[in-house]
N, C-alpha and C. Protein backbone atom coordinates (compact mmCIF):
# COMPACT_ATOMS: atom_id res chain seq x y z
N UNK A 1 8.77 6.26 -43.91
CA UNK A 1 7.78 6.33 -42.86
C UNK A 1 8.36 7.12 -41.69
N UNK A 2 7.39 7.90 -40.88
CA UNK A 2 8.18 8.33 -40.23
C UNK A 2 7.36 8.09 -38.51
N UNK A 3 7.75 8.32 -37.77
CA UNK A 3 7.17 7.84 -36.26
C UNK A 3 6.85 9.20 -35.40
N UNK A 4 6.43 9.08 -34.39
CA UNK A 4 6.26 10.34 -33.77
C UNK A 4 5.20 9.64 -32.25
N UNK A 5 5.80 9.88 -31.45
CA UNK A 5 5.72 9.98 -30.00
C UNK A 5 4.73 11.53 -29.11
N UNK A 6 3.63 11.34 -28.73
CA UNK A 6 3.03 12.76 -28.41
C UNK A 6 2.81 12.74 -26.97
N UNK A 7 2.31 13.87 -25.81
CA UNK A 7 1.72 13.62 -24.56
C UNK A 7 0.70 14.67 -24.57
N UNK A 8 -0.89 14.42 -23.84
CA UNK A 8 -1.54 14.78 -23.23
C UNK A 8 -1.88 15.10 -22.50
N UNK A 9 -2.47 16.45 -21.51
CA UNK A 9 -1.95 16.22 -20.32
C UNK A 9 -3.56 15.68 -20.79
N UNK A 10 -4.26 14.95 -18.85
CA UNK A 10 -5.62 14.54 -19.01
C UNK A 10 -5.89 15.43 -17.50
N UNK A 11 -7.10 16.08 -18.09
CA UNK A 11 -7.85 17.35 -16.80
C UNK A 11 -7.83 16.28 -15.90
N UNK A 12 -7.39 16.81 -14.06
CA UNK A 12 -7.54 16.33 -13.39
C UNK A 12 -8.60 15.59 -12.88
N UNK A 13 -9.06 14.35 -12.45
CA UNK A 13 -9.45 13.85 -12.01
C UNK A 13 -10.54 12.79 -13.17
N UNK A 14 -9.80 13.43 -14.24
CA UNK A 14 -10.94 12.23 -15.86
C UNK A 14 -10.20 11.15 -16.17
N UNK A 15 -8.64 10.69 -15.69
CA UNK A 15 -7.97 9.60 -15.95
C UNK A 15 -9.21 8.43 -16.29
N UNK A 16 -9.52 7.76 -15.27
CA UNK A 16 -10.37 6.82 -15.68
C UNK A 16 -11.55 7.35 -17.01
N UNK A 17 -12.31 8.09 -16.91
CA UNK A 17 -12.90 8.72 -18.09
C UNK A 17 -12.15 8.40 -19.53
N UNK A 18 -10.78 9.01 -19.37
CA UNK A 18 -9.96 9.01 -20.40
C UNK A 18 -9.56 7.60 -20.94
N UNK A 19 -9.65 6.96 -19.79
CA UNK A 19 -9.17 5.70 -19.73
C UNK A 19 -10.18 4.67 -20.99
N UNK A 20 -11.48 4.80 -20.24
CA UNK A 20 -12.61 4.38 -20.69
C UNK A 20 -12.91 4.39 -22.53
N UNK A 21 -13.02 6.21 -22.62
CA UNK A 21 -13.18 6.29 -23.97
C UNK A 21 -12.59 5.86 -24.93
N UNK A 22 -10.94 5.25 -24.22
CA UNK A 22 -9.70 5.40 -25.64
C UNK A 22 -10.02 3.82 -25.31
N UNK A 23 -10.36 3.12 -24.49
CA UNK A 23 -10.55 1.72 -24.33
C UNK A 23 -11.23 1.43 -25.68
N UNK A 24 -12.26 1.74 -25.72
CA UNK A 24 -13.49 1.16 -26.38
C UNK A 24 -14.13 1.90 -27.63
N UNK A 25 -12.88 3.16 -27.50
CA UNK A 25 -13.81 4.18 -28.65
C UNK A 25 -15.50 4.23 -28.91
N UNK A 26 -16.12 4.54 -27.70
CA UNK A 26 -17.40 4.63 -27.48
C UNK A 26 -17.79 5.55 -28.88
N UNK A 27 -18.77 5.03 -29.52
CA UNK A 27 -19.40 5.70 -30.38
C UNK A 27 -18.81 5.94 -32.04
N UNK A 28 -17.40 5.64 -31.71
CA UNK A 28 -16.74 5.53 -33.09
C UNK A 28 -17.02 3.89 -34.10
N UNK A 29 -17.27 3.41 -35.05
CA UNK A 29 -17.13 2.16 -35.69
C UNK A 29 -15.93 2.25 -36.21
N UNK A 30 -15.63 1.19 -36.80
CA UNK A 30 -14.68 0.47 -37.27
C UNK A 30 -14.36 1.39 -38.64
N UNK A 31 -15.25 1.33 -39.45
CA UNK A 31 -15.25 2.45 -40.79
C UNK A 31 -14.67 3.79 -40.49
N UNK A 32 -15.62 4.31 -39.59
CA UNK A 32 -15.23 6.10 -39.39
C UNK A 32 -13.77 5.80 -38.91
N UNK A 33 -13.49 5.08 -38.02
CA UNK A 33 -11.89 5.34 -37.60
C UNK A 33 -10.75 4.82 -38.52
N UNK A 34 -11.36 4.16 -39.22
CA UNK A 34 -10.26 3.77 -40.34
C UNK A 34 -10.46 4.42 -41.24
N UNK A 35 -11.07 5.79 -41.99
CA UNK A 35 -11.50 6.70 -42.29
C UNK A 35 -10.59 7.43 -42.09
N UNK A 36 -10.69 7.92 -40.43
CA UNK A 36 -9.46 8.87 -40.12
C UNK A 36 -8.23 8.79 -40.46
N UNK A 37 -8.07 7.44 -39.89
CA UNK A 37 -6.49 7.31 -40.63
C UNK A 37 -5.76 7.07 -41.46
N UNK A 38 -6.95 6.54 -42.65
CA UNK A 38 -6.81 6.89 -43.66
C UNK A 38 -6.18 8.35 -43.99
N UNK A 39 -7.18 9.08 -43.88
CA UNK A 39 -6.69 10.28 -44.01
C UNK A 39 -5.89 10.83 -43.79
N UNK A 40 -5.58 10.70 -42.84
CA UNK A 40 -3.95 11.40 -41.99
C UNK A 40 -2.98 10.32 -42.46
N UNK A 41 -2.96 9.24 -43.24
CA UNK A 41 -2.05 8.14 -43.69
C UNK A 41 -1.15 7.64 -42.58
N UNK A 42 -1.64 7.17 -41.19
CA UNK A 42 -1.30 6.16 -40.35
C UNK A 42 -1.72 4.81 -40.66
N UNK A 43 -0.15 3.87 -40.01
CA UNK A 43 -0.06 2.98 -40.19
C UNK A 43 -0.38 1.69 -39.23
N UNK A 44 0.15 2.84 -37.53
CA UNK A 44 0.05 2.14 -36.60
C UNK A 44 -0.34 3.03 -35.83
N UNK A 45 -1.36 3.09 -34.87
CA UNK A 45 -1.28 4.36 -33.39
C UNK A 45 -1.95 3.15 -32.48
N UNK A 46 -0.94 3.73 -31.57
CA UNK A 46 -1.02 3.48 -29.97
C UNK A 46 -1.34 4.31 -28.84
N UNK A 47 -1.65 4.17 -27.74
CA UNK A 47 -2.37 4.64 -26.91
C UNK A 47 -2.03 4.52 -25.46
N UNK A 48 -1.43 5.09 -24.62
CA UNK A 48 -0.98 4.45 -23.17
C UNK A 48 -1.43 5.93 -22.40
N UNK A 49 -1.76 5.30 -20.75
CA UNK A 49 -2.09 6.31 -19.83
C UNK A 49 -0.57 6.41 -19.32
N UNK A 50 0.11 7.71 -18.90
CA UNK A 50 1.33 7.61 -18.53
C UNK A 50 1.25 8.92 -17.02
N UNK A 51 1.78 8.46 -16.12
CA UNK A 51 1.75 9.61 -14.72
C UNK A 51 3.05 10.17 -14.71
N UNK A 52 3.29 11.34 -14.58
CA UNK A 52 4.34 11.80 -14.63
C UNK A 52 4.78 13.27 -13.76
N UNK A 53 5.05 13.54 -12.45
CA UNK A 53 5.19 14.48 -11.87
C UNK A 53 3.93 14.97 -11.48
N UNK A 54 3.05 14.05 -10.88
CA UNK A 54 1.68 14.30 -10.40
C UNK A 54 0.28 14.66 -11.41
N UNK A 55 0.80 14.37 -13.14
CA UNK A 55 -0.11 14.71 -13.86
C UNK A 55 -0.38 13.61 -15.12
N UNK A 56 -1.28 13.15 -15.31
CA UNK A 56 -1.83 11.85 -16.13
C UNK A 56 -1.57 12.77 -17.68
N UNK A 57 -1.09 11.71 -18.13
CA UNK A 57 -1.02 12.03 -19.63
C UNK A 57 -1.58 11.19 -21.07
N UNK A 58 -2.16 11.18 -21.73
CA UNK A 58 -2.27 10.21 -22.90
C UNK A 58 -0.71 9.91 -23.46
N UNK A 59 -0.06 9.11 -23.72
CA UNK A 59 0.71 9.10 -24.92
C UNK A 59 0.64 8.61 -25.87
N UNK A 60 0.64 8.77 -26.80
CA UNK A 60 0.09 8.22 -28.75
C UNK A 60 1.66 8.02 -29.32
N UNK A 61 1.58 6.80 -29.67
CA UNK A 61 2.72 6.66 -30.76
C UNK A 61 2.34 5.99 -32.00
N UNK A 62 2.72 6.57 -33.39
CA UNK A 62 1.88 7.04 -34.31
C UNK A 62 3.51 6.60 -35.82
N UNK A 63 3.08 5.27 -36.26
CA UNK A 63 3.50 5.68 -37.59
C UNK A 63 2.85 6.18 -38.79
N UNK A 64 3.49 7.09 -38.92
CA UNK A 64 2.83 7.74 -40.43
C UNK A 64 3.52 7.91 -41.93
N UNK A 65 2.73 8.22 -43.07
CA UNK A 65 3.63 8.34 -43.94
C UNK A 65 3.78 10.05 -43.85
N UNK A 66 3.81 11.04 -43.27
CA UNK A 66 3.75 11.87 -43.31
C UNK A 66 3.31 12.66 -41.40
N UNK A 67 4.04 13.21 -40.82
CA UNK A 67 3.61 13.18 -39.65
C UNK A 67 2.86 14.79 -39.61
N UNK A 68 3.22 15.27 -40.32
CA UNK A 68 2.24 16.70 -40.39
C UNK A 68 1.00 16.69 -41.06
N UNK A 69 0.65 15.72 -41.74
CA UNK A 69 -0.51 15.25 -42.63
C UNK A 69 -1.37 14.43 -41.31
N UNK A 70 -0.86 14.00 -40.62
CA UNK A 70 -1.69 13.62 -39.30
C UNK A 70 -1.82 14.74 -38.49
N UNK A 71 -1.26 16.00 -37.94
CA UNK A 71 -1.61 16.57 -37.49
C UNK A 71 -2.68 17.98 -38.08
N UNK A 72 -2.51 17.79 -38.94
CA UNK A 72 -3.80 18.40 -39.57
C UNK A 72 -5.09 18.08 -39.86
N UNK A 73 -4.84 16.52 -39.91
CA UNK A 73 -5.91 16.07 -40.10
C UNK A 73 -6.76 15.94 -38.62
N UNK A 74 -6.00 15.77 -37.45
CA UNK A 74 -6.49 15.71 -36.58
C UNK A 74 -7.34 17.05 -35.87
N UNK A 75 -6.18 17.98 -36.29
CA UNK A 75 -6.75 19.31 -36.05
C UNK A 75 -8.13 19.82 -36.68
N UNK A 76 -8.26 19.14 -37.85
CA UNK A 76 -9.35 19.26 -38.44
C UNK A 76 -10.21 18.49 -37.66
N UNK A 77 -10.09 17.62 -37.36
CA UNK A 77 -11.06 16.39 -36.58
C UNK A 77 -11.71 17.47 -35.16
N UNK A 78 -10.82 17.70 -34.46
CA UNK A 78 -11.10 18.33 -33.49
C UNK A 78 -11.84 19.35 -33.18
N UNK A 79 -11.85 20.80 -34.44
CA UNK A 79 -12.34 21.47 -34.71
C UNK A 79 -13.42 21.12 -35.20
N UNK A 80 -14.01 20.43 -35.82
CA UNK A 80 -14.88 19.92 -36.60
C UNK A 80 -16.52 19.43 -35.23
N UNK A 81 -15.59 18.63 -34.09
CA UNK A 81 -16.52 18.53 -32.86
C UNK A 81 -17.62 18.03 -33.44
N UNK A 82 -18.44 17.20 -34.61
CA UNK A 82 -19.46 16.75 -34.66
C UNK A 82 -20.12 15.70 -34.43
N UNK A 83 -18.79 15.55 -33.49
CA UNK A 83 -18.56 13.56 -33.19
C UNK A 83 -19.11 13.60 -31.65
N UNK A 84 -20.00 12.64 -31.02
CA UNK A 84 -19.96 12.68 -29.52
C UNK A 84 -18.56 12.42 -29.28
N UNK A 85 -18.21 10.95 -29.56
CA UNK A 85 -16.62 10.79 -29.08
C UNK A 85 -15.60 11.70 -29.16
N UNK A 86 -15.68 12.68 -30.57
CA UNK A 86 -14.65 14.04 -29.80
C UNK A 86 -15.00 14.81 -29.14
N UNK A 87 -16.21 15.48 -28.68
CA UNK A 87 -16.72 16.20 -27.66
C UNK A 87 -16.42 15.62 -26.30
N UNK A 88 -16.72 14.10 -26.02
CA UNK A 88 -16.30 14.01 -25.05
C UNK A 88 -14.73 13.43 -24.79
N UNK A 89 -14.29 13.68 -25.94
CA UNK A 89 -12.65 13.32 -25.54
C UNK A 89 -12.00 14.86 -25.25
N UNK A 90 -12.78 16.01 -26.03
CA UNK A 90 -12.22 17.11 -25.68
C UNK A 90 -12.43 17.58 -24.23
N UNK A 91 -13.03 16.64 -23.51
CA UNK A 91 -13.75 17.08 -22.15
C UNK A 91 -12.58 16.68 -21.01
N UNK A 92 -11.88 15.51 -21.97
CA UNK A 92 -11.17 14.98 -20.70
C UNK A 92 -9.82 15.22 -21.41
N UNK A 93 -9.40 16.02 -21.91
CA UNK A 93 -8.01 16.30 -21.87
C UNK A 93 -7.75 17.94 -21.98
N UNK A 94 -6.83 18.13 -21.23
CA UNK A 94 -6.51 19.73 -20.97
C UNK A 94 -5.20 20.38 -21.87
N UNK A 95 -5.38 20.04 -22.76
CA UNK A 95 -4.82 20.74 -24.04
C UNK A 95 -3.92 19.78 -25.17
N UNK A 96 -4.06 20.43 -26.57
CA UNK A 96 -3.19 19.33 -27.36
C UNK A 96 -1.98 18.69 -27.01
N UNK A 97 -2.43 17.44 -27.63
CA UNK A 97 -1.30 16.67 -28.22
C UNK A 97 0.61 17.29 -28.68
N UNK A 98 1.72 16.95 -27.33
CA UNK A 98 2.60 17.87 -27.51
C UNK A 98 3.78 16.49 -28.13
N UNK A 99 4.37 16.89 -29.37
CA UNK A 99 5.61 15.77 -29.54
C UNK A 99 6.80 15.43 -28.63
N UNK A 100 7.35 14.78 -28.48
CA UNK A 100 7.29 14.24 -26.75
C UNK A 100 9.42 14.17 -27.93
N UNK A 101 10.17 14.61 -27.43
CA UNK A 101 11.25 15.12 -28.01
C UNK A 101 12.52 13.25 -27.35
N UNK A 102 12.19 12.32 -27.60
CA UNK A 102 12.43 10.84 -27.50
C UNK A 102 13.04 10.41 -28.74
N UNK A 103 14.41 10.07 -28.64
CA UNK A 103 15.17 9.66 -30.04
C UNK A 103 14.52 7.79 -29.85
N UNK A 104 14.22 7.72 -30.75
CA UNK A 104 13.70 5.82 -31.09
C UNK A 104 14.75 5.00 -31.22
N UNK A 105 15.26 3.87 -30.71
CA UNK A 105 16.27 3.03 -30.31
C UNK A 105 15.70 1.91 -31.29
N UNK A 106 14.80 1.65 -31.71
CA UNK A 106 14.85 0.49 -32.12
C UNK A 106 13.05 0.19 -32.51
N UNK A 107 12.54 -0.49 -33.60
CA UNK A 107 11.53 -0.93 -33.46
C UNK A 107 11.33 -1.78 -34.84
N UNK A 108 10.85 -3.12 -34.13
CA UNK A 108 10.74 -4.14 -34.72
C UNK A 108 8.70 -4.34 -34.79
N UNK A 109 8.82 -5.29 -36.03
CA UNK A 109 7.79 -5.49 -36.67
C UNK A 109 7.66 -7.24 -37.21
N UNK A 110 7.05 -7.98 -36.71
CA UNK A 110 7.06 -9.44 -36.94
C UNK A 110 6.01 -9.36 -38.26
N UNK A 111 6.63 -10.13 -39.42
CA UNK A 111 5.52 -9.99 -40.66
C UNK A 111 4.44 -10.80 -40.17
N UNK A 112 4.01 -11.41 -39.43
CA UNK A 112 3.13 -12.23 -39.38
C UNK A 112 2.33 -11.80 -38.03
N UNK A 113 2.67 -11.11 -37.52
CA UNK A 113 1.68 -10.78 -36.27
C UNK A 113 0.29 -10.65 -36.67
N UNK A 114 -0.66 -10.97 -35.85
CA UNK A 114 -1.85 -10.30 -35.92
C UNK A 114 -2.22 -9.48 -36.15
N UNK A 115 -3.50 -8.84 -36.86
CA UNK A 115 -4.04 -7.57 -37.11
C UNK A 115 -4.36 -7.36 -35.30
N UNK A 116 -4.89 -7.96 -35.11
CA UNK A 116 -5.66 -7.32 -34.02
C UNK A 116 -4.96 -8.05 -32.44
């Protein structure tokens, strides 16, 4: 498996916007998004707003079995635009997803945690 750490920047002044959509995945169900990641063969993705030198960022941390098989798939997603939720996620971020160059120290997994 392999992991991968990304940043976003988010167009000035859509933080909350950005905030909102990745909250609640407006317009996505439960199927289509497990769909996606299906596809791209993720295991886990995460989601944090991060400020950094005066500029809001998404950060995604993402296990996959394959981390270039997620970025294609996403790229496809993106291009594709037939989704409201990616139209308006492409609204509030000012350019792709960059791998964020962070050696991983450690990460634990409790077998019994919750799905949700």
């Amino acid at each position: 498996m392999e992991t991968i750490l990304t940043r976003q920047p988010i167009v000035e002044g859509e933080t909350d916007r950005a905030r909102a959509l990745l909250r609640d995945l407006r317009g996505i169900d439960d199927e289509a998004a497990m769909d996606i990641i299906d596809r791209e063969g993720v295991h886990t993705e995460s989601a944090f707003v991060w400020s950094h030198e005066g500029t809001d960022y998404i950060l995604t941390y993402i296990e996959a079995e394959d981390t270039e098989r997620v970025k294609e798939v996403y790229d496809a997603e993106m291009a594709a635009a037939d989704h409201a939720f990616i139209e308006a996620f492409q609204s509030v971020v000012a350019g792709p997803p960059e791998p964020l160059d962070a050696e991983p120290l450690y990460h634990l997994v409790h077998p019994d945690r919750p799905r949700e």
